[in-house]
Protein backbone atom coordinates (compact mmCIF):
# COMPACT_ATOMS: atom_id res chain seq x y z
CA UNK A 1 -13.44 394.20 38.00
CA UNK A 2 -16.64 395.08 39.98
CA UNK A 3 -17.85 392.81 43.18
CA UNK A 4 -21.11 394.63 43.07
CA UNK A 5 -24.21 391.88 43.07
CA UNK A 6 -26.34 392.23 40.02
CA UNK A 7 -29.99 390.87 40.66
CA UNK A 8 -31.59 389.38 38.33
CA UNK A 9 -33.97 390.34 35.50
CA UNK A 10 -37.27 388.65 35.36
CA UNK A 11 -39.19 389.15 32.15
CA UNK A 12 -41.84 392.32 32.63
CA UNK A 13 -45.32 390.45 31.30
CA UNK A 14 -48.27 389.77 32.86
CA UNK A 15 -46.72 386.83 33.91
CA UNK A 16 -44.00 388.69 36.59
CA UNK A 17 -46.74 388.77 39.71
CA UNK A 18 -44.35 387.53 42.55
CA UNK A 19 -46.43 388.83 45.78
CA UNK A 20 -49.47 386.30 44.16
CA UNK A 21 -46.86 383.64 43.22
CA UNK A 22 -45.81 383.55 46.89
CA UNK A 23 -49.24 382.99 48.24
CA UNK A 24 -50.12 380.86 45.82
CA UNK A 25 -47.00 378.22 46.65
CA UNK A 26 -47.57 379.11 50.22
CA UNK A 27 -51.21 378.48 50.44
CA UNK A 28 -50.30 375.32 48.69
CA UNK A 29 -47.90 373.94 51.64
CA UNK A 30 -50.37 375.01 54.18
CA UNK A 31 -53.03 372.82 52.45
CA UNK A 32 -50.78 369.98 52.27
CA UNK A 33 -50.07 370.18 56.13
CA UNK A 34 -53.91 370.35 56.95
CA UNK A 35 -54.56 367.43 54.46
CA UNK A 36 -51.53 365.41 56.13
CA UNK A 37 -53.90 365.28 59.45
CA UNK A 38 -56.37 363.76 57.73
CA UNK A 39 -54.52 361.23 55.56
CA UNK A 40 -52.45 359.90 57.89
CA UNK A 41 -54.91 359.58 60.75
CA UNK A 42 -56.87 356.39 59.60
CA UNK A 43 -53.25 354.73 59.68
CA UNK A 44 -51.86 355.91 62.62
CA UNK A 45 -54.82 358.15 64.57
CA UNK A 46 -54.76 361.67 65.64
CA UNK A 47 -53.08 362.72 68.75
CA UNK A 48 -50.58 365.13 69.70
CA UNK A 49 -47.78 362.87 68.77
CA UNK A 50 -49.66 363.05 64.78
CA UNK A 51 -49.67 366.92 64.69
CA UNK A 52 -46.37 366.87 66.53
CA UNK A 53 -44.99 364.92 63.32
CA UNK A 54 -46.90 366.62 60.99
CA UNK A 55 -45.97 370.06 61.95
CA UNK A 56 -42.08 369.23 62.68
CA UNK A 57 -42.07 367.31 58.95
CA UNK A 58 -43.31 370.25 57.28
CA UNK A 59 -41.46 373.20 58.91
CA UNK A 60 -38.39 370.48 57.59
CA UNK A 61 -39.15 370.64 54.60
CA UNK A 62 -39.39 374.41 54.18
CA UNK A 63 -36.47 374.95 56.23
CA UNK A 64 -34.35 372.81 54.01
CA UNK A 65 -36.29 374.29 51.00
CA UNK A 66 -35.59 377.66 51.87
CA UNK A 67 -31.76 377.04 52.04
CA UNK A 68 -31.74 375.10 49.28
CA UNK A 69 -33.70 377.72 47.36
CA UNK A 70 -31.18 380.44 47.93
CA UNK A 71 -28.58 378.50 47.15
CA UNK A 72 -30.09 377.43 43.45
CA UNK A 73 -31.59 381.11 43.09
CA UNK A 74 -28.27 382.43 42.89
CA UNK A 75 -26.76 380.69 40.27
CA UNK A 76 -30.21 379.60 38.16
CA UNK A 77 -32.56 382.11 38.71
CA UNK A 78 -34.75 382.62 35.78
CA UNK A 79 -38.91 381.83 35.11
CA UNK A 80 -38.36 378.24 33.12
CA UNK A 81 -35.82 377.07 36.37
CA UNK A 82 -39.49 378.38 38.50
CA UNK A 83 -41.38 376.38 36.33
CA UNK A 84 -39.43 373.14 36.45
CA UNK A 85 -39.61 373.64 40.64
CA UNK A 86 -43.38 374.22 40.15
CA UNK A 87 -43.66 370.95 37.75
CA UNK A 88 -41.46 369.16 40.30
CA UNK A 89 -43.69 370.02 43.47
CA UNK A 90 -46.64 369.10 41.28
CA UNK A 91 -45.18 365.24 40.75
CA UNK A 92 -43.80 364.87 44.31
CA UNK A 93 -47.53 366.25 45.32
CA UNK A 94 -48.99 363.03 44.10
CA UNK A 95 -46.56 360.54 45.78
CA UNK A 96 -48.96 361.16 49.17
CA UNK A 97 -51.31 359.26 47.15
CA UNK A 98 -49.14 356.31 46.41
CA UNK A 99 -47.63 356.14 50.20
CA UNK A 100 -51.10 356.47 51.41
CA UNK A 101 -52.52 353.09 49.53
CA UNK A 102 -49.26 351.46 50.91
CA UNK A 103 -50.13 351.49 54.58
CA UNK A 104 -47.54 350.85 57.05
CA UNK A 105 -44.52 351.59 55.58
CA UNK A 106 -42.12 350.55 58.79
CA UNK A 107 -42.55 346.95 59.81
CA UNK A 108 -45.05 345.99 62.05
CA UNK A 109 -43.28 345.41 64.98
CA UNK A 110 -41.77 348.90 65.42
CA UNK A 111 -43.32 351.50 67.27
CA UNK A 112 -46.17 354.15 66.12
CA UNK A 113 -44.19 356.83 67.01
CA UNK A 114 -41.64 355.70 64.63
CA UNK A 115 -44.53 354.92 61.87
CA UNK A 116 -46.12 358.66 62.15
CA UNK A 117 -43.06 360.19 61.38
CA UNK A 118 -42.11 357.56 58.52
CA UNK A 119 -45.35 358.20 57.01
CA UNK A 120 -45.67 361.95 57.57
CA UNK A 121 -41.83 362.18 55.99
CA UNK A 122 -42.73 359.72 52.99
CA UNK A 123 -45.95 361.66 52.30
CA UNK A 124 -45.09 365.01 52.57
CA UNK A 125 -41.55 365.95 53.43
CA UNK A 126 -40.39 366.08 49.39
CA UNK A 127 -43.34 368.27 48.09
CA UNK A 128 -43.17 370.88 51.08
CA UNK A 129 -39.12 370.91 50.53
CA UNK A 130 -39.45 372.05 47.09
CA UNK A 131 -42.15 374.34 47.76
CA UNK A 132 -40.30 375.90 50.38
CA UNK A 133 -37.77 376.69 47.33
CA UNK A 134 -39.88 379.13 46.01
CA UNK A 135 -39.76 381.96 47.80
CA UNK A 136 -36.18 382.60 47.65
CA UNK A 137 -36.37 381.91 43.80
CA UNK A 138 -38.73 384.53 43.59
CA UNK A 139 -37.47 386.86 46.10
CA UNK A 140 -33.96 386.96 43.96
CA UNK A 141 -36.23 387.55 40.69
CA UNK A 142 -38.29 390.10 42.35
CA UNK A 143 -35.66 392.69 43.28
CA UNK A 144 -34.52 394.97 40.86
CA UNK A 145 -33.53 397.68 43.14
CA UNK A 146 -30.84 396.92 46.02
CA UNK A 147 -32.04 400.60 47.66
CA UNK A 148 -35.45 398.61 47.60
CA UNK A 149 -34.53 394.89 48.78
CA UNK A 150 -35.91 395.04 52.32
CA UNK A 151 -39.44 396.14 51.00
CA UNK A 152 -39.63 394.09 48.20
CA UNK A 153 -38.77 391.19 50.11
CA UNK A 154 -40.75 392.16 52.97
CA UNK A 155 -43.86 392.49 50.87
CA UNK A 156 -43.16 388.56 49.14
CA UNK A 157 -42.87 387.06 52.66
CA UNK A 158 -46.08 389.03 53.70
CA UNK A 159 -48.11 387.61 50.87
CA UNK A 160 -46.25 383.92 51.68
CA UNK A 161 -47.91 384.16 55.03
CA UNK A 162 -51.36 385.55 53.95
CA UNK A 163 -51.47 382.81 51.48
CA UNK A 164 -50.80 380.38 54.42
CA UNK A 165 -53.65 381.84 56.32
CA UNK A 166 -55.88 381.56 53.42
CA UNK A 167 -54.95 377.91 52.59
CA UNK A 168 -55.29 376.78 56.05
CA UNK A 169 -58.68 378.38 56.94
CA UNK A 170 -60.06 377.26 53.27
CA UNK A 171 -58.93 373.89 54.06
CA UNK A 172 -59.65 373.04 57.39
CA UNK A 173 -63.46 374.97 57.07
CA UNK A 174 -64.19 374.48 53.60
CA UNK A 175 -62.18 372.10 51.19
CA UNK A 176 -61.78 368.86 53.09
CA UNK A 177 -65.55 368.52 54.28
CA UNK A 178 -66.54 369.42 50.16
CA UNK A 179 -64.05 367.23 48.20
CA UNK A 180 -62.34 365.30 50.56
CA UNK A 181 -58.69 364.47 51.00
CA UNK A 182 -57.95 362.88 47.38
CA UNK A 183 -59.42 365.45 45.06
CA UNK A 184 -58.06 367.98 47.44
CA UNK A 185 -54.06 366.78 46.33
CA UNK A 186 -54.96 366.16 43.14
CA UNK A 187 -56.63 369.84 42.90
CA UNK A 188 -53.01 371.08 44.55
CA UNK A 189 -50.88 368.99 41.77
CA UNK A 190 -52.87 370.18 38.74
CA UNK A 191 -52.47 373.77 39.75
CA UNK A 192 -48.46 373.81 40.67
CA UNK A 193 -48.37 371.95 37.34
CA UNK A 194 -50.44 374.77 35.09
CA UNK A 195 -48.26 377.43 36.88
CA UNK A 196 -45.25 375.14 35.78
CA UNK A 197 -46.20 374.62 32.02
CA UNK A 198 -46.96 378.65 32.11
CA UNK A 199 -43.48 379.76 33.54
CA UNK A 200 -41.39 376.81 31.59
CA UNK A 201 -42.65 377.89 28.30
CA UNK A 202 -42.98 381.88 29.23
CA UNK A 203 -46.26 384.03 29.36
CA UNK A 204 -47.18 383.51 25.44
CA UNK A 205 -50.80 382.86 24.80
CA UNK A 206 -50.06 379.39 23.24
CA UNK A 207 -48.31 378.69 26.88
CA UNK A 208 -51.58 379.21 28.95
CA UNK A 209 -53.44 376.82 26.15
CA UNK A 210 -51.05 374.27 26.38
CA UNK A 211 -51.53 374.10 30.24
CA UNK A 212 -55.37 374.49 29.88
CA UNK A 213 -55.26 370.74 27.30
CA UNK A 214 -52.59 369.31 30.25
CA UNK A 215 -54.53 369.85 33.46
CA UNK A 216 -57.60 369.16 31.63
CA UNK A 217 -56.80 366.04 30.78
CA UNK A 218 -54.48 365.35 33.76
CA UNK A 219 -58.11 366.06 35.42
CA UNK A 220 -60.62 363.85 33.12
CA UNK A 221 -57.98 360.47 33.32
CA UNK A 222 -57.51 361.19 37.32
CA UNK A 223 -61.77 360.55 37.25
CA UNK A 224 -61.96 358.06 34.89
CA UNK A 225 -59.44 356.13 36.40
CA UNK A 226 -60.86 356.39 39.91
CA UNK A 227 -57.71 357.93 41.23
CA UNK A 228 -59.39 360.57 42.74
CA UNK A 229 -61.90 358.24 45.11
CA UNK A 230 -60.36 358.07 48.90
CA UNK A 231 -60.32 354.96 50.35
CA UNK A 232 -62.95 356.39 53.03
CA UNK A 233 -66.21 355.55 52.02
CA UNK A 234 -67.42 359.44 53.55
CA UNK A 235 -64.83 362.01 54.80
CA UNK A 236 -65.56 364.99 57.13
CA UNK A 237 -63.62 367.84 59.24
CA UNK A 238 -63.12 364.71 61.95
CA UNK A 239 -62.91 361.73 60.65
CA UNK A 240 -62.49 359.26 57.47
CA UNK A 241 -65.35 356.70 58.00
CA UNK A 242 -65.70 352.99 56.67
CA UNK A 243 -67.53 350.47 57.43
CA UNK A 244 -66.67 346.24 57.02
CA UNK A 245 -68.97 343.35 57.29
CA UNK A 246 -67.67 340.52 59.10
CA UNK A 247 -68.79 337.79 61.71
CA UNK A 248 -68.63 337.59 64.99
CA UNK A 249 -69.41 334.43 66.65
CA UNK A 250 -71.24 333.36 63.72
CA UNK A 251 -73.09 336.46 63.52
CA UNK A 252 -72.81 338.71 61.03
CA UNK A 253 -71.85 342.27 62.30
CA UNK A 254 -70.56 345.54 60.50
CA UNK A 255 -68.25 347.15 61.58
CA UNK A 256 -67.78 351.08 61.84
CA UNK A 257 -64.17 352.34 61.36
CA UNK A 258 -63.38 356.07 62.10
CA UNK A 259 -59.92 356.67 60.92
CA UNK A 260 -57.67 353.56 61.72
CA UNK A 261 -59.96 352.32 64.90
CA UNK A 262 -63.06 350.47 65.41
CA UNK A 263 -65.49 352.45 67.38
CA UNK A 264 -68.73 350.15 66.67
CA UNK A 265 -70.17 346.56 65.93
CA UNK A 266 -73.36 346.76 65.12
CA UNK A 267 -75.43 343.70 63.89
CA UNK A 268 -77.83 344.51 61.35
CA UNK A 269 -80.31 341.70 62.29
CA UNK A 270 -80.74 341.74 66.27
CA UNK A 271 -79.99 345.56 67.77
CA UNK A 272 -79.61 343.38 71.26
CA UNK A 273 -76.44 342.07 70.24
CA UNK A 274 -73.37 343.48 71.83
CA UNK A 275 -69.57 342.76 70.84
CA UNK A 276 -67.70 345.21 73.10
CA UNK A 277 -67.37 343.85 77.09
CA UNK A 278 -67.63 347.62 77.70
CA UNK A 279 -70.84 347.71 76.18
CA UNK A 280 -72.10 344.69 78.16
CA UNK A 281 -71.10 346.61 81.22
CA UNK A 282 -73.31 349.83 79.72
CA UNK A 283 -75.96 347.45 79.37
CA UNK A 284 -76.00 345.93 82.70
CA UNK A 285 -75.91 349.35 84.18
CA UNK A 286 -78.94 350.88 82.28
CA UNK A 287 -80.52 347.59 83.84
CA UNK A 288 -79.27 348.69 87.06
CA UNK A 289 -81.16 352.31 87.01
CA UNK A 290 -84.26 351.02 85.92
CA UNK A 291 -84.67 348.94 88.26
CA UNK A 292 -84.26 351.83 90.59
CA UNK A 293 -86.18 354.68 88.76
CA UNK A 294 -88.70 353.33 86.25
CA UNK A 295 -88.38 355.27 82.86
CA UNK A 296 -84.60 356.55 83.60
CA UNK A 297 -83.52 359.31 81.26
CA UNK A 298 -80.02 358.30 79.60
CA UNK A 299 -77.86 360.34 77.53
CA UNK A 300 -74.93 359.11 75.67
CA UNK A 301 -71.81 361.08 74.55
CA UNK A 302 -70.48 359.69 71.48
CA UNK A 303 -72.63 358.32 69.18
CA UNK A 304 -70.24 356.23 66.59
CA UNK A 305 -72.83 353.43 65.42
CA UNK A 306 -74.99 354.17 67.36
CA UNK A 307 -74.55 350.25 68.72
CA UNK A 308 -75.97 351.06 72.45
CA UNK A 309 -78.13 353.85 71.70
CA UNK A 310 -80.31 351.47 69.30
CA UNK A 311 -79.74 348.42 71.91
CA UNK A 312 -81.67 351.11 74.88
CA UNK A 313 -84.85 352.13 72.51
CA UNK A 314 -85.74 348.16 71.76
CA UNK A 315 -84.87 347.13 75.25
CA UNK A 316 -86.05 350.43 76.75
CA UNK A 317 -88.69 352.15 74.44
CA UNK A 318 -90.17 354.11 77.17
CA UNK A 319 -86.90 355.19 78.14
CA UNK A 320 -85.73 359.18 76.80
CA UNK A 321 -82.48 358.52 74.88
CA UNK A 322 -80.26 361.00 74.08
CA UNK A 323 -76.81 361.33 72.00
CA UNK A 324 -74.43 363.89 71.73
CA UNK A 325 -72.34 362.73 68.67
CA UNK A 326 -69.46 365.66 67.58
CA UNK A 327 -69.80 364.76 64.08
CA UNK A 328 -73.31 365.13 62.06
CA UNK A 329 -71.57 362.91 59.61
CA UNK A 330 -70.99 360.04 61.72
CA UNK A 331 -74.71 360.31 63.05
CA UNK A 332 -76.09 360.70 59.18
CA UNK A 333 -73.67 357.35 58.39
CA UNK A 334 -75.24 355.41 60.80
CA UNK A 335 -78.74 355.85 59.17
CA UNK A 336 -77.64 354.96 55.86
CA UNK A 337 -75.23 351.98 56.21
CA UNK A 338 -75.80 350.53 59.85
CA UNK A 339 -79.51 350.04 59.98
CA UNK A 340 -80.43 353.01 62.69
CA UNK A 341 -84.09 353.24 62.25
CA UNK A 342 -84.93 357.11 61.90
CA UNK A 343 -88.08 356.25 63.43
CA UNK A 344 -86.32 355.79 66.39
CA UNK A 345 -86.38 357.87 69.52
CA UNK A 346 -83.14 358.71 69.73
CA UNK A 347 -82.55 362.26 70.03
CA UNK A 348 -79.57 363.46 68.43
CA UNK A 349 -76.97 366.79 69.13
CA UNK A 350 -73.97 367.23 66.85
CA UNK A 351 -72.23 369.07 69.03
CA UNK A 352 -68.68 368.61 71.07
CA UNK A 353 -69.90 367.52 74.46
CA UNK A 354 -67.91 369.90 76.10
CA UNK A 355 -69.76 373.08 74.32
CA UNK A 356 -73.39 370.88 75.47
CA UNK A 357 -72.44 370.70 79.15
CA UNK A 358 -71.56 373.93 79.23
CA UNK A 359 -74.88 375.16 79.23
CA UNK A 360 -76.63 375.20 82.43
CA UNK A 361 -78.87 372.20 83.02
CA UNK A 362 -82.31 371.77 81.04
CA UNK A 363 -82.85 368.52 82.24
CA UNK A 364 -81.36 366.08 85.09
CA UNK A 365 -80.52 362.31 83.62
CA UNK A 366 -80.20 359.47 85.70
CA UNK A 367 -77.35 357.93 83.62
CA UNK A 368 -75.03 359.40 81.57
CA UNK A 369 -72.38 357.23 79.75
CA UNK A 370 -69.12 358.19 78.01
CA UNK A 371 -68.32 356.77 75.13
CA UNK A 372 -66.18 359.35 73.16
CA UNK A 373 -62.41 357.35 74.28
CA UNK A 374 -61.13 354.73 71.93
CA UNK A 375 -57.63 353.48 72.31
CA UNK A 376 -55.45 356.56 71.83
CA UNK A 377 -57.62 358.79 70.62
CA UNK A 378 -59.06 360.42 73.75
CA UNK A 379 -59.87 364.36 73.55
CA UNK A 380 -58.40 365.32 76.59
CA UNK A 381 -60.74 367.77 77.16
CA UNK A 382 -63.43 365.54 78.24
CA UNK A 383 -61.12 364.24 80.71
CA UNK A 384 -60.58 367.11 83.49
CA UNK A 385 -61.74 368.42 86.18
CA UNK A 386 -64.08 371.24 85.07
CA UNK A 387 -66.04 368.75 82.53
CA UNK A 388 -66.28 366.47 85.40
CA UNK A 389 -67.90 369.00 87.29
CA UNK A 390 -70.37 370.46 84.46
CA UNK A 391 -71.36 366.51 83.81
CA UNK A 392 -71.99 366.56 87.40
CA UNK A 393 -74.67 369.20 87.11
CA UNK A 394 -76.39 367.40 84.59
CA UNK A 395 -76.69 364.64 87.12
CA UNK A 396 -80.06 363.43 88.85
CA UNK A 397 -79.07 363.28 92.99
CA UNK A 398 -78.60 359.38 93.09
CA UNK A 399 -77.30 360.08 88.72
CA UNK A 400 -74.62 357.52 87.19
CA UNK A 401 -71.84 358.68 85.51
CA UNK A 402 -69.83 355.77 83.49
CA UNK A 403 -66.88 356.21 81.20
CA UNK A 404 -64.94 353.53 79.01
CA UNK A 405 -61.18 354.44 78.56
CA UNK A 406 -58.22 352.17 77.53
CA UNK A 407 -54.79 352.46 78.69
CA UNK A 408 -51.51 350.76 79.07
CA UNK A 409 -49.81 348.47 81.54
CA UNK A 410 -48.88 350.95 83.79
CA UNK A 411 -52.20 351.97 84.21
CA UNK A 412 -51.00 355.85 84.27
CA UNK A 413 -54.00 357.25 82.46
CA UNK A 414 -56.92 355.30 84.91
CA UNK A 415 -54.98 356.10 87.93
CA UNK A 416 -55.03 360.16 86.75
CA UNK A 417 -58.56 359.43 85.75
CA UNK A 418 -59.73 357.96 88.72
CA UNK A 419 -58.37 360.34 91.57
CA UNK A 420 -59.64 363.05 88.92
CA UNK A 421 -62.87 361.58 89.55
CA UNK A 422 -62.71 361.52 92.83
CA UNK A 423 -62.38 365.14 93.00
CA UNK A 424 -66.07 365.31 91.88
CA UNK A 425 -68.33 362.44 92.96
CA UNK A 426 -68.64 360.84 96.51
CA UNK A 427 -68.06 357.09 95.41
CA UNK A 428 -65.91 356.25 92.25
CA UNK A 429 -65.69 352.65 91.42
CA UNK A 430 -63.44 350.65 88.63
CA UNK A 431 -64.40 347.72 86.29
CA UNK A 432 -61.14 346.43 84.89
CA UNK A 433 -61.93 344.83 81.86
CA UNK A 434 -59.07 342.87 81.25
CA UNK A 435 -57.94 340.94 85.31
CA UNK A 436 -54.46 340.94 83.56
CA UNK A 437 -53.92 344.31 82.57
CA UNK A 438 -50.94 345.13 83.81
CA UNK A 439 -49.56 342.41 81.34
CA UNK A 440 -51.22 343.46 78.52
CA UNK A 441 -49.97 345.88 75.84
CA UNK A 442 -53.22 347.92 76.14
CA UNK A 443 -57.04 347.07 78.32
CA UNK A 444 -60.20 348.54 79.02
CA UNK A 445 -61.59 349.94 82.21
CA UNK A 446 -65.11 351.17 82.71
CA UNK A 447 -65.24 353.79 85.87
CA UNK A 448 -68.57 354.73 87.33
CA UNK A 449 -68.47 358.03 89.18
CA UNK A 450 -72.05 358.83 92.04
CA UNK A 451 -72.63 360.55 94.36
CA UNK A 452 -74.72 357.73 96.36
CA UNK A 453 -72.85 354.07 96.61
CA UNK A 454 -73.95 351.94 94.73
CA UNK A 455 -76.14 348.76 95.97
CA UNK A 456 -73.58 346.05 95.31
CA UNK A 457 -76.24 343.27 96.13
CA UNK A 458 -78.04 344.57 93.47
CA UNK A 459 -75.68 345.13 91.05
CA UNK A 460 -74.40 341.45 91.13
CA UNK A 461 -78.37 340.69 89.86
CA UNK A 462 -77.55 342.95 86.89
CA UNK A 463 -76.75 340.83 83.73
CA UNK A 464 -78.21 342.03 80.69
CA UNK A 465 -79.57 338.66 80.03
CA UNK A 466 -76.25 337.11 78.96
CA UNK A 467 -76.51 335.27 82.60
CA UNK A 468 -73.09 336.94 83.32
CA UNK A 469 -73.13 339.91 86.10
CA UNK A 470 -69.80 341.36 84.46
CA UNK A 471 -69.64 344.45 85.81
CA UNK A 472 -69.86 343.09 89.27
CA UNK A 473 -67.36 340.41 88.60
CA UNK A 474 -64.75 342.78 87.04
CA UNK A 475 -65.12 345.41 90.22
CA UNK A 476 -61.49 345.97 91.42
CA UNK A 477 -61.05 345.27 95.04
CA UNK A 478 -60.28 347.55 97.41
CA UNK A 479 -56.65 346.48 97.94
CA UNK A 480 -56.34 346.82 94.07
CA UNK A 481 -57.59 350.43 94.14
CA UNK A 482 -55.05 351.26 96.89
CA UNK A 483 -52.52 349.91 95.35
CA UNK A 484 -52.99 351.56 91.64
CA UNK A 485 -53.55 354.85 93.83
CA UNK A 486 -50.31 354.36 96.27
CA UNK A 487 -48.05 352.77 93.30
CA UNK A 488 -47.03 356.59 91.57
CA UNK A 489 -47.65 360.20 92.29
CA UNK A 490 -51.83 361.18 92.30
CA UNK A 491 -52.36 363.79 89.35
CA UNK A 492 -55.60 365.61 88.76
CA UNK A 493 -56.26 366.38 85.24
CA UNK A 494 -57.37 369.95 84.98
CA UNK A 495 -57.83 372.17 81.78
CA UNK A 496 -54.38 373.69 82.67
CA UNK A 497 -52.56 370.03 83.12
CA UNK A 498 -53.65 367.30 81.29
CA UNK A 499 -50.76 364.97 79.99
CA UNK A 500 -52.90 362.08 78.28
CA UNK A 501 -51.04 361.75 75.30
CA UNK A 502 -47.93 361.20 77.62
CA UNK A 503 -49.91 359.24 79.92
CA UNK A 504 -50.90 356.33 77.25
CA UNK A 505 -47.57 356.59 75.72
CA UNK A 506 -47.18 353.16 76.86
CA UNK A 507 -49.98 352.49 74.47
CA UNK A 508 -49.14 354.03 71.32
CA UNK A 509 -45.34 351.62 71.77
CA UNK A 510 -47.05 348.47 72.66
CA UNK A 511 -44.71 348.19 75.96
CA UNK A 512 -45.45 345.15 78.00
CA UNK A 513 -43.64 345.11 81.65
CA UNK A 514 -41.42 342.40 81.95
């Protein structure tokens, strides 16, 4: 009795294409890991600890898939048993959509850590485990010649990784910014499931027909059902965008949301009215330089609603305003649900700010004010060293340069921030916005970085015409500086070392001290 292995026979048709059936499945899981950064973000943000989850759940799932596979290829190997996995990954596909109208699915009082993997496993872990069953399937069906087994698998796991390539460049340049998140998963299920119907009930005519009528109308009830419409009222290659109306102290305000986090209230009726103690501080300092240059030139980075930016051009109109907002999307949403005038004279550059400052200088403003940090989400690149320095050459000689941030209780991310700023302007000063930060789970801080001190006589004048001088008032003393600086080790964020994500971890678990 013979031990020899005896691979198996696929049927021969015009079905039997197992390089294209590889990149196909492949493509698939690389979509569903580019989509996962977008759907999970407006529940739990994007950060290094989201794309940490994301990419650990996934490479899960096809490591368990692949083992799995093997195992099931070698004692069911056969097109229908393909065509059930395909049908399976097609069902398991759409269960992202389900988990993603849940919300939290861990209760509130555990960490977000814990929540982005729970939701990244619940969303996507199943479907990438059963398409990472497919290449071993296919690999067993694909060799008919043992002399040939290292080429003819080498050739399936080449077009696997081409189709990755393919899936995650069409994704993350093409697919989400055209049909958005929802119709992008539903596109994913209906084709797994046409390849399933195809292989279950072999490469007949009638087969391809039958799958046609399925996804077809699979298709038509998704749309008229509306289970194709995201829950993000516009989605682009950054962010899912909403926007609520609510009131704030009896004021009616909308409010824009940019995955899970504020970024803007903006009241529709009276462009004067500010919400965010951060913004008051903005305010008071614009009132601040034009009192000492008349006609100050201000640019903003970060646009969101455009709240401040429409606050300067009625309480400034001779003043040049200028916003550098990453995401043209964000910019157009503000004209056509938060009442930005496009008559305004706010000039607009959809651009990262770090690719804008990296030109040299067209123009020297006289204030400059950051406004691209909210919460957790910080891009870390606008927070080192070298962009410190190329905002610093953008600077008039006696030029402002004011950031909001928001960190934890143990203040890690300021006091980085801070002696980072130090390394670049003369006089660095700190607004804490909260006196009791240190108890809190999470608190603002506006820094203001010059090269010239500023006139504090003057700046306790400056209050925006709320009759409340905040930014003076919220100044941190002296022996408070000294002590956030003497408390831990100094770090200087550079584009080499720059720990934020670790440095607001503090943040993202809602530790208080005791």
């Amino acid at each position: 009795m013979s031990n020899e292995v005896v691979p198996a026979k696929p049927a021969r048709n015009w079905l039997w294409q197992p390089n294209l059936i590889v990149f196909i499945s492949s493509g698939c899981i690389m979509i569903l890991e580019l989509v996962a950064g977008r759907m999970i973000a407006p529940h739990v943000g994007s950060s290094l600890y989201t794309w940490t989850s994301i990419i650990g759940v996934v490479l899960a799932g096809i490591m368990i898939g692949n083992y799995l596979g093997g195992r099931f290829a070698d004692r069911w190997a056969s097109l229908r048993f393909l065509g059930g996995i395909y049908l399976l990954a097609a069902l398991t596909s759409l269960v992202a959509l389900w988990v993603d109208r849940l919300g939290r699915v861990t209760p509130n009082d555990w960490s977000i850590l814990v929540e982005i993997v729970a939701i990244t496993t619940a969303m996507f872990f199943v479907p990438c485990t059963i398409l990472g069953m497919i290449s071993p399937i296919v690999a067993k069906l694909a060799v008919s010649d043992l002399a040939k087994t290292g080429s003819t698998v080498g050739k399936i796991y080449a077009a696997g990784a081409l189709g990755s390539i393919v899936g995650t460049f069409a994704t993350g340049f093409v697919l989400i910014s055209w049909f958005g998140t929802y119709t992008i998963i539903w596109g994913v299920a209906l084709v797994l499931a046409a390849l399933g119907i195809i292989f279950l009930f072999g490469a007949r005519w009638q087969s391809a027909v039958v799958a046609l009528v399925i996804v077809g109308g699979a298709a038509w009830l998704a749309t008229d059902q509306g289970w194709r419409i995201s829950p993000c009222m516009r989605e682009t290659n950054y962010y899912c965008i909403k926007s609520y109306d609510e009131e704030q102290a009896g004021e009616p305000v909308r409010l824009l949301v940019l995955d899970h986090l504020v970024h803007s209230y903006v009241s529709l009726a009276n462009p004067k009215s500010l919400v965010y103690g951060y913004e008051k501080i903005y305010a008071e300092m614009a009132e601040y330089r034009t009192r000492t240059k008349k006609s100050p030139d201000v640019l903003m980075i970060g646009g969101g609603g455009y709240t401040f930016a429409r606050y300067m051009q009625v309480t400034y109109p001779d003043n040049a305003m200028h916003v550098v907002e990453i995401d043209p999307g964000v910019t157009e949403f503000a004209y056509e649900h938060l009442a930005l005038p496009r008559a305004m004279k706010i000039v607009t550059t959809n651009e990262d700010a770090r690719m804008f400052f990296a030109r040299p200088p067209t123009k020297k403003y006289d204030l400059i004010l950051g406004d691209a940090f909210n919460h957790y989400s910080v891009p870390y690149h606008l927070t080192t060293k070298e962009f410190n320095d190329r905002v610093r050459q953008w600077l008039a000689d006696d030029g402002l340069y004011v950031v909001n941030i928001i960190d934890g209780p143990y203040g890690e991310f300021v006091r980085a921030y801070y002696h980072t700023l130090q390394q670049t302007f003369k006089y660095v000063y700190l607004d804490e916005g909260n006196g009791g930060w240190r108890n809190a789970s999470r608190s603002f801080f506006v820094l203001i970085g010059s090269d010239k001190p500023l006139d504090l006589a003057l700046l306790a004048t400056c209050e925006a015409g709320d009759g409340d001088a905040l930014t003076s008032r919220l100044l941190a003393s002296q022996e408070e500086l000294t002590r956030l600086q003497t408390e831990a080790p100094l770090i200087t964020l550079t584009d080499q070392y720059v720990p934020v994500d670790q440095m607001l971890a503090s943040v993202f678990v809602d530790v208080v001290p005791k």
